[in-house]
C-alpha atoms as a PDB file:
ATOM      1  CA  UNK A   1      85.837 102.200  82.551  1.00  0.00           C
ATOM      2  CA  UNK A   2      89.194 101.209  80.983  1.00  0.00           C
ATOM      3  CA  UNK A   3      90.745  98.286  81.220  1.00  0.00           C
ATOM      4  CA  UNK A   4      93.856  98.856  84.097  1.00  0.00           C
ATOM      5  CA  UNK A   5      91.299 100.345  86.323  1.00  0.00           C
ATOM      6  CA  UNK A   6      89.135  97.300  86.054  1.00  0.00           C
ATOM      7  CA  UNK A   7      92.080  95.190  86.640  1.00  0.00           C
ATOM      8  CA  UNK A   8      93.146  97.231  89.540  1.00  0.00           C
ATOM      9  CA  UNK A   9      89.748  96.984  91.138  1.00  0.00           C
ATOM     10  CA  UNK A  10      89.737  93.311  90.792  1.00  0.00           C
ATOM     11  CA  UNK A  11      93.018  92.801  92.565  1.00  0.00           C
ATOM     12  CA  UNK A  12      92.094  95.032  95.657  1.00  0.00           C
ATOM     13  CA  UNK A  13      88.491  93.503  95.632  1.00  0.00           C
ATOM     14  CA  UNK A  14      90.072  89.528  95.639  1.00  0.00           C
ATOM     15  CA  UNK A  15      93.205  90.861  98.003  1.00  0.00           C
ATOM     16  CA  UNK A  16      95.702  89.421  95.055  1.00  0.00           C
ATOM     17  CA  UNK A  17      99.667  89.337  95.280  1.00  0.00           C
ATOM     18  CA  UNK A  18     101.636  89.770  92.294  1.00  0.00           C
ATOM     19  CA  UNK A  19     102.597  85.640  92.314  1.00  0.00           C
ATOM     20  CA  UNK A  20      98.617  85.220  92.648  1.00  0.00           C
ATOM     21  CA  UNK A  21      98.158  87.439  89.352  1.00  0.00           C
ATOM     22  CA  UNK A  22     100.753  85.576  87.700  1.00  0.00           C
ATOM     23  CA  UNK A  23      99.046  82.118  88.550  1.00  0.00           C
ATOM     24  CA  UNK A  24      95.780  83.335  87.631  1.00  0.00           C
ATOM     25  CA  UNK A  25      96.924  84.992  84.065  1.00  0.00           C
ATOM     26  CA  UNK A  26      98.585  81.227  83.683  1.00  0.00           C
ATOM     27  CA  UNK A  27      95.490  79.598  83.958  1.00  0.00           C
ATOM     28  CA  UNK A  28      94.042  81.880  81.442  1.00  0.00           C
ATOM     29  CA  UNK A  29      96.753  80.553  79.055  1.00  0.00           C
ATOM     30  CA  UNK A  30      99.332  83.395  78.653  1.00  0.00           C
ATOM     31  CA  UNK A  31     102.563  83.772  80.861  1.00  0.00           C
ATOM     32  CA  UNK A  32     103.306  87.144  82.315  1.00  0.00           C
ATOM     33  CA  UNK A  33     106.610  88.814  83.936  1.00  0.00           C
ATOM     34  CA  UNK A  34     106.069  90.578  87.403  1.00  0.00           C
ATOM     35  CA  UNK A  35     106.991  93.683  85.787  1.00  0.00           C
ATOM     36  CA  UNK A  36     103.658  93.286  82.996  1.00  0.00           C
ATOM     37  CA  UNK A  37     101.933  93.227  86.086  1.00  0.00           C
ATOM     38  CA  UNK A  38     103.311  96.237  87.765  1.00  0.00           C
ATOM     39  CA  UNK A  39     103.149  98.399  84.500  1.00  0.00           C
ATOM     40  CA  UNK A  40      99.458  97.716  83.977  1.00  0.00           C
ATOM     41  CA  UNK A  41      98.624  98.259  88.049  1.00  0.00           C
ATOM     42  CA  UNK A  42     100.493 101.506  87.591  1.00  0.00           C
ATOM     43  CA  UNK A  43      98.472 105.048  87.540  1.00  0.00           C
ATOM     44  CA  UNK A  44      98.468 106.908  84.165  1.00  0.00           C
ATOM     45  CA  UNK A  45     100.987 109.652  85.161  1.00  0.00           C
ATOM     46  CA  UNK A  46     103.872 106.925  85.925  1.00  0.00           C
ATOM     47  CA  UNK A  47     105.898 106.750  82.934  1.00  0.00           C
ATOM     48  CA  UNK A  48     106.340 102.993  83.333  1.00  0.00           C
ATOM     49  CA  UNK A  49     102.217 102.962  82.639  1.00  0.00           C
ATOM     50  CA  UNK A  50     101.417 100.401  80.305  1.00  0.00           C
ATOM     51  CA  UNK A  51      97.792  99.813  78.871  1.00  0.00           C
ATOM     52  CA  UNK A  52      96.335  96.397  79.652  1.00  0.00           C
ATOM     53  CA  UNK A  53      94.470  95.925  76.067  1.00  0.00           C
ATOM     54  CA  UNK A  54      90.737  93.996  76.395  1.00  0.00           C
ATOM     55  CA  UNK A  55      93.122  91.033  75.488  1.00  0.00           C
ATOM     56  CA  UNK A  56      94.975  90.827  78.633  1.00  0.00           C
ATOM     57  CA  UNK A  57      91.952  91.441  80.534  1.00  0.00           C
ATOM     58  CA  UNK A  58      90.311  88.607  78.514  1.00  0.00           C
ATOM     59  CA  UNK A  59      92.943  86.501  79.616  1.00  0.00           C
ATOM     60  CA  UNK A  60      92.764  87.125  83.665  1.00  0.00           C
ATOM     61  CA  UNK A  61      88.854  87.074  83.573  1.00  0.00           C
ATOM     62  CA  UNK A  62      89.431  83.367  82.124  1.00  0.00           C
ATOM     63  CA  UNK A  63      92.133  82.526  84.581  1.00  0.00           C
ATOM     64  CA  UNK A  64      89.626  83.744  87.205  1.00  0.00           C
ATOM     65  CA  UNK A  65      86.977  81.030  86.028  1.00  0.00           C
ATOM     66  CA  UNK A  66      89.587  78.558  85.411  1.00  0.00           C
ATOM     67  CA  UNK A  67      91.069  78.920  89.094  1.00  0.00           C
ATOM     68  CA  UNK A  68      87.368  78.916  90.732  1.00  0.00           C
ATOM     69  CA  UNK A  69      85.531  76.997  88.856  1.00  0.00           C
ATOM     70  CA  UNK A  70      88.325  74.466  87.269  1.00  0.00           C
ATOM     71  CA  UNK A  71      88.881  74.259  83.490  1.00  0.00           C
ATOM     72  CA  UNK A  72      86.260  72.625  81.097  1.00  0.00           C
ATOM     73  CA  UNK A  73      86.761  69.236  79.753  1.00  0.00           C
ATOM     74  CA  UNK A  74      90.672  70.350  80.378  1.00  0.00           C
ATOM     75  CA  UNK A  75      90.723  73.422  78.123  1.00  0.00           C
ATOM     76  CA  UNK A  76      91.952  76.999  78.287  1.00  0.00           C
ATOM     77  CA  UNK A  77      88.832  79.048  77.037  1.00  0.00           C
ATOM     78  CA  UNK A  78      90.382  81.241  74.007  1.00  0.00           C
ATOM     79  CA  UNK A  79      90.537  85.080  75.239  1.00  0.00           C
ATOM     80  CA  UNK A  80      88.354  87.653  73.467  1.00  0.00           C
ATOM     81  CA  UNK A  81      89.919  90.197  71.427  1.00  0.00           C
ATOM     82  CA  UNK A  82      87.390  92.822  71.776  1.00  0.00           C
ATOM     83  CA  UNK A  83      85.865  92.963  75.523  1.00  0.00           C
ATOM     84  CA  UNK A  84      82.610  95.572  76.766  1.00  0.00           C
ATOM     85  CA  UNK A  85      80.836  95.747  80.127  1.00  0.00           C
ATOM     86  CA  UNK A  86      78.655  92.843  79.538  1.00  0.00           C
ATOM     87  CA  UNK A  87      81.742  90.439  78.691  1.00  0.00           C
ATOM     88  CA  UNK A  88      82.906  91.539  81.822  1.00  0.00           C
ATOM     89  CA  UNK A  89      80.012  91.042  84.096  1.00  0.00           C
ATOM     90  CA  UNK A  90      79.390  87.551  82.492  1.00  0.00           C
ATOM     91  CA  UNK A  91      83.216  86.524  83.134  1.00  0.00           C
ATOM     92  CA  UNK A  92      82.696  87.451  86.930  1.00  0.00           C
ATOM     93  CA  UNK A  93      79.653  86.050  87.086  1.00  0.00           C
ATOM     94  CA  UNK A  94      80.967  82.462  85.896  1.00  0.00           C
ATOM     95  CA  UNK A  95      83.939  82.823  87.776  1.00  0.00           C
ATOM     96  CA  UNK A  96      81.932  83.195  91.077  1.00  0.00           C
ATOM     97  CA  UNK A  97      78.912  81.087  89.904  1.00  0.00           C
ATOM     98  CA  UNK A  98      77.028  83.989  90.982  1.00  0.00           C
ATOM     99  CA  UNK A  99      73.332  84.041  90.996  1.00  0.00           C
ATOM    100  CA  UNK A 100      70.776  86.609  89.849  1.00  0.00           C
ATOM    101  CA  UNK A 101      69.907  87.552  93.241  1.00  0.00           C
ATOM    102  CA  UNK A 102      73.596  87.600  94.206  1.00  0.00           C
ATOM    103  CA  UNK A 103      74.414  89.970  91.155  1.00  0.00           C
ATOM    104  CA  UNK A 104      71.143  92.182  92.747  1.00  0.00           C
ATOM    105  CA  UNK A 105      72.325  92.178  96.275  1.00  0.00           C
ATOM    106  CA  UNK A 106      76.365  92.783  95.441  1.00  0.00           C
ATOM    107  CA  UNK A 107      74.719  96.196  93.529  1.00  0.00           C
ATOM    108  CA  UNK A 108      72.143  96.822  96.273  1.00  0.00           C
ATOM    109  CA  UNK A 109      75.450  97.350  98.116  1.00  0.00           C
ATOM    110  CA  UNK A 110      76.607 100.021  96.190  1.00  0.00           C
ATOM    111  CA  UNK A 111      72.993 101.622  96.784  1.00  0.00           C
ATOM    112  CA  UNK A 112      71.631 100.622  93.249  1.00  0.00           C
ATOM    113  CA  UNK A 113      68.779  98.889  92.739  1.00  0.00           C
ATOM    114  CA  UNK A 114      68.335  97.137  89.630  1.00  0.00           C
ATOM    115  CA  UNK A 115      64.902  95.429  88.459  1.00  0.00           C
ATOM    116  CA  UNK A 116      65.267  91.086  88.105  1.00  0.00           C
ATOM    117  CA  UNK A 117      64.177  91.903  83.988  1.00  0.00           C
ATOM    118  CA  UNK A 118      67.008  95.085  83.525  1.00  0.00           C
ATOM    119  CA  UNK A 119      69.297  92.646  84.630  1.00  0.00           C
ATOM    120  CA  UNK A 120      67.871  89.729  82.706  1.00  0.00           C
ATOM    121  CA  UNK A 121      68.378  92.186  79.740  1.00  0.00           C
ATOM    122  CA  UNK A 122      72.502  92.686  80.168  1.00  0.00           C
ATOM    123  CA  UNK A 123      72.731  89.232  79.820  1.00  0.00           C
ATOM    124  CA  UNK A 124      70.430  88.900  76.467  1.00  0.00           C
ATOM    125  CA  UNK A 125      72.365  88.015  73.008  1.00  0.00           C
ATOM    126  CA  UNK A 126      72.972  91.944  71.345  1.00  0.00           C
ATOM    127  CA  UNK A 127      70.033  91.057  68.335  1.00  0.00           C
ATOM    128  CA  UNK A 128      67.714  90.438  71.070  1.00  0.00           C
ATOM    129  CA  UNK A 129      65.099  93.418  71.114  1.00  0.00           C
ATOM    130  CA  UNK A 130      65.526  94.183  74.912  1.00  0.00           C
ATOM    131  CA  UNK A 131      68.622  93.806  75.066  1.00  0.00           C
ATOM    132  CA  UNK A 132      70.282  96.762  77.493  1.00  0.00           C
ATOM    133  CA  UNK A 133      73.898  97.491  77.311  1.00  0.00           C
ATOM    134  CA  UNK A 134      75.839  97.439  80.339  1.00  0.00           C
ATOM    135  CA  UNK A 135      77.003 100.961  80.750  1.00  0.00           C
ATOM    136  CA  UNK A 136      80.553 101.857  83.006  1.00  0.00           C
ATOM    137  CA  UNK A 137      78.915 103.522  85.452  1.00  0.00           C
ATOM    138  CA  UNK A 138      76.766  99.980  86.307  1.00  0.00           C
ATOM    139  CA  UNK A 139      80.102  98.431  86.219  1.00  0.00           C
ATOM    140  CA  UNK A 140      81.646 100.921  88.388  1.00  0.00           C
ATOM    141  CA  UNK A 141      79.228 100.198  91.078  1.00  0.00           C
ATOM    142  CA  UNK A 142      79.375  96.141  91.081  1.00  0.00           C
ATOM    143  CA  UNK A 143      82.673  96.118  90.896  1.00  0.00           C
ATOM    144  CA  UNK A 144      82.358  98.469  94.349  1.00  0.00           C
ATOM    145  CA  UNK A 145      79.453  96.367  95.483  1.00  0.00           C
ATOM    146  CA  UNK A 146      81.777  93.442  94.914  1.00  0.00           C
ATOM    147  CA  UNK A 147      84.534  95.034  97.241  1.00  0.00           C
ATOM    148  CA  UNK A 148      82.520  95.518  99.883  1.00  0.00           C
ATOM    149  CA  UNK A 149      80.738  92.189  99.895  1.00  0.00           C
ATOM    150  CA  UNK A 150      83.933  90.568  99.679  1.00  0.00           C
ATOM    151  CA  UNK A 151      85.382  93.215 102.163  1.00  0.00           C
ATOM    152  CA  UNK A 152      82.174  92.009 104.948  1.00  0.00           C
ATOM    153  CA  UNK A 153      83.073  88.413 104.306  1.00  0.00           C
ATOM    154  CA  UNK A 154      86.543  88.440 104.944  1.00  0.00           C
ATOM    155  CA  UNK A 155      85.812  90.448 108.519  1.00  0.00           C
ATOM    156  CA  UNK A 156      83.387  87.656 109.010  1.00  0.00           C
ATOM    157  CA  UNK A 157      85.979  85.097 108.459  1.00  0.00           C
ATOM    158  CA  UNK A 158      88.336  87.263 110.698  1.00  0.00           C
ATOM    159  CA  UNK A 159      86.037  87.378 113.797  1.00  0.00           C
ATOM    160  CA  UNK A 160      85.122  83.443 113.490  1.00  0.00           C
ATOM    161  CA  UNK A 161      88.648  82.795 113.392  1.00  0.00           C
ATOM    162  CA  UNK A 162      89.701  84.686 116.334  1.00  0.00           C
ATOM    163  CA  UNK A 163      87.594  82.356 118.203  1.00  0.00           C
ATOM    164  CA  UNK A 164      89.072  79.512 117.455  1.00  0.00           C
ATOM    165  CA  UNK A 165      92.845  80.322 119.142  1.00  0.00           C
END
């Protein structure tokens, strides 16, 4: 998966405005215009596409843990330069203090069914003999588990809400 898709993804998934983005990529310690924003949400054919390099996406992912989870002991965690699937998953799973189960269930959404150990295994350091890289398709589908947990929640919300007019 590259990089502006998995930024795209995100921003449908959490329902994020343009000001929100902003916010969040200040949090993660580097300004950006509108317009960054707009280029990198962009589809390849536009000729205002821009790239977002792992950088950038470094730098939301933190602003995502720093605006749920607050910063810690006051700092701005120092964005990676290089980024992979497991990077990723890790980022989101700090940012939304997400359980194992939780991380089995949000896939289990996206009809995949992944064993307590093969997940164990994504999360292992790289020298670790079972070890298991996090391929983009596995990414692909919690990122579309994600949207439609997060999709059911906010329908949830919704119908307890109109209730209380």
């Amino acid at each position: 998966m590259d990089n502006n898709d998995i930024l795209r993804r995100l921003r449908f998934t959490l329902n994020l405005s343009d000001d929100a983005m902003i916010d969040i990529y200040a949090k993660g310690g580097e300004p950006v215009s509108r317009a960054e924003i707009s280029n990198w949400l962009k589809k390849e054919e536009d000729e205002d596409f821009d790239v977002v390099v792992d950088e950038n996406l470094a730098v939301f992912l933190n602003g995502l843990i720093v605006n749920h989870r607050g910063k810690k002991d006051g700092q701005i965690p120092v964005a990676e330069t290089e980024l992979d699937n497991t990077i990723i998953l890790r980022k989101l799973k700090i940012a939304f203090n997400f359980t194992s189960k939780e991380l089995l269930y949000i896939w289990k959404k996206a009809d995949v069914v992944i064993s307590e150990t093969e997940l164990s295994a994504f999360f292992r350091k790289r020298t670790h003999p079972k070890f298991k890289y996090l391929n983009d398709q596995y990414l692909r589908k919690f990122l579309k588990g994600f949207q439609i947990q997060r999709k059911t929640q906010r329908e949830k919300e919704a119908y307890r809400n109109s209730f209380k007019d």
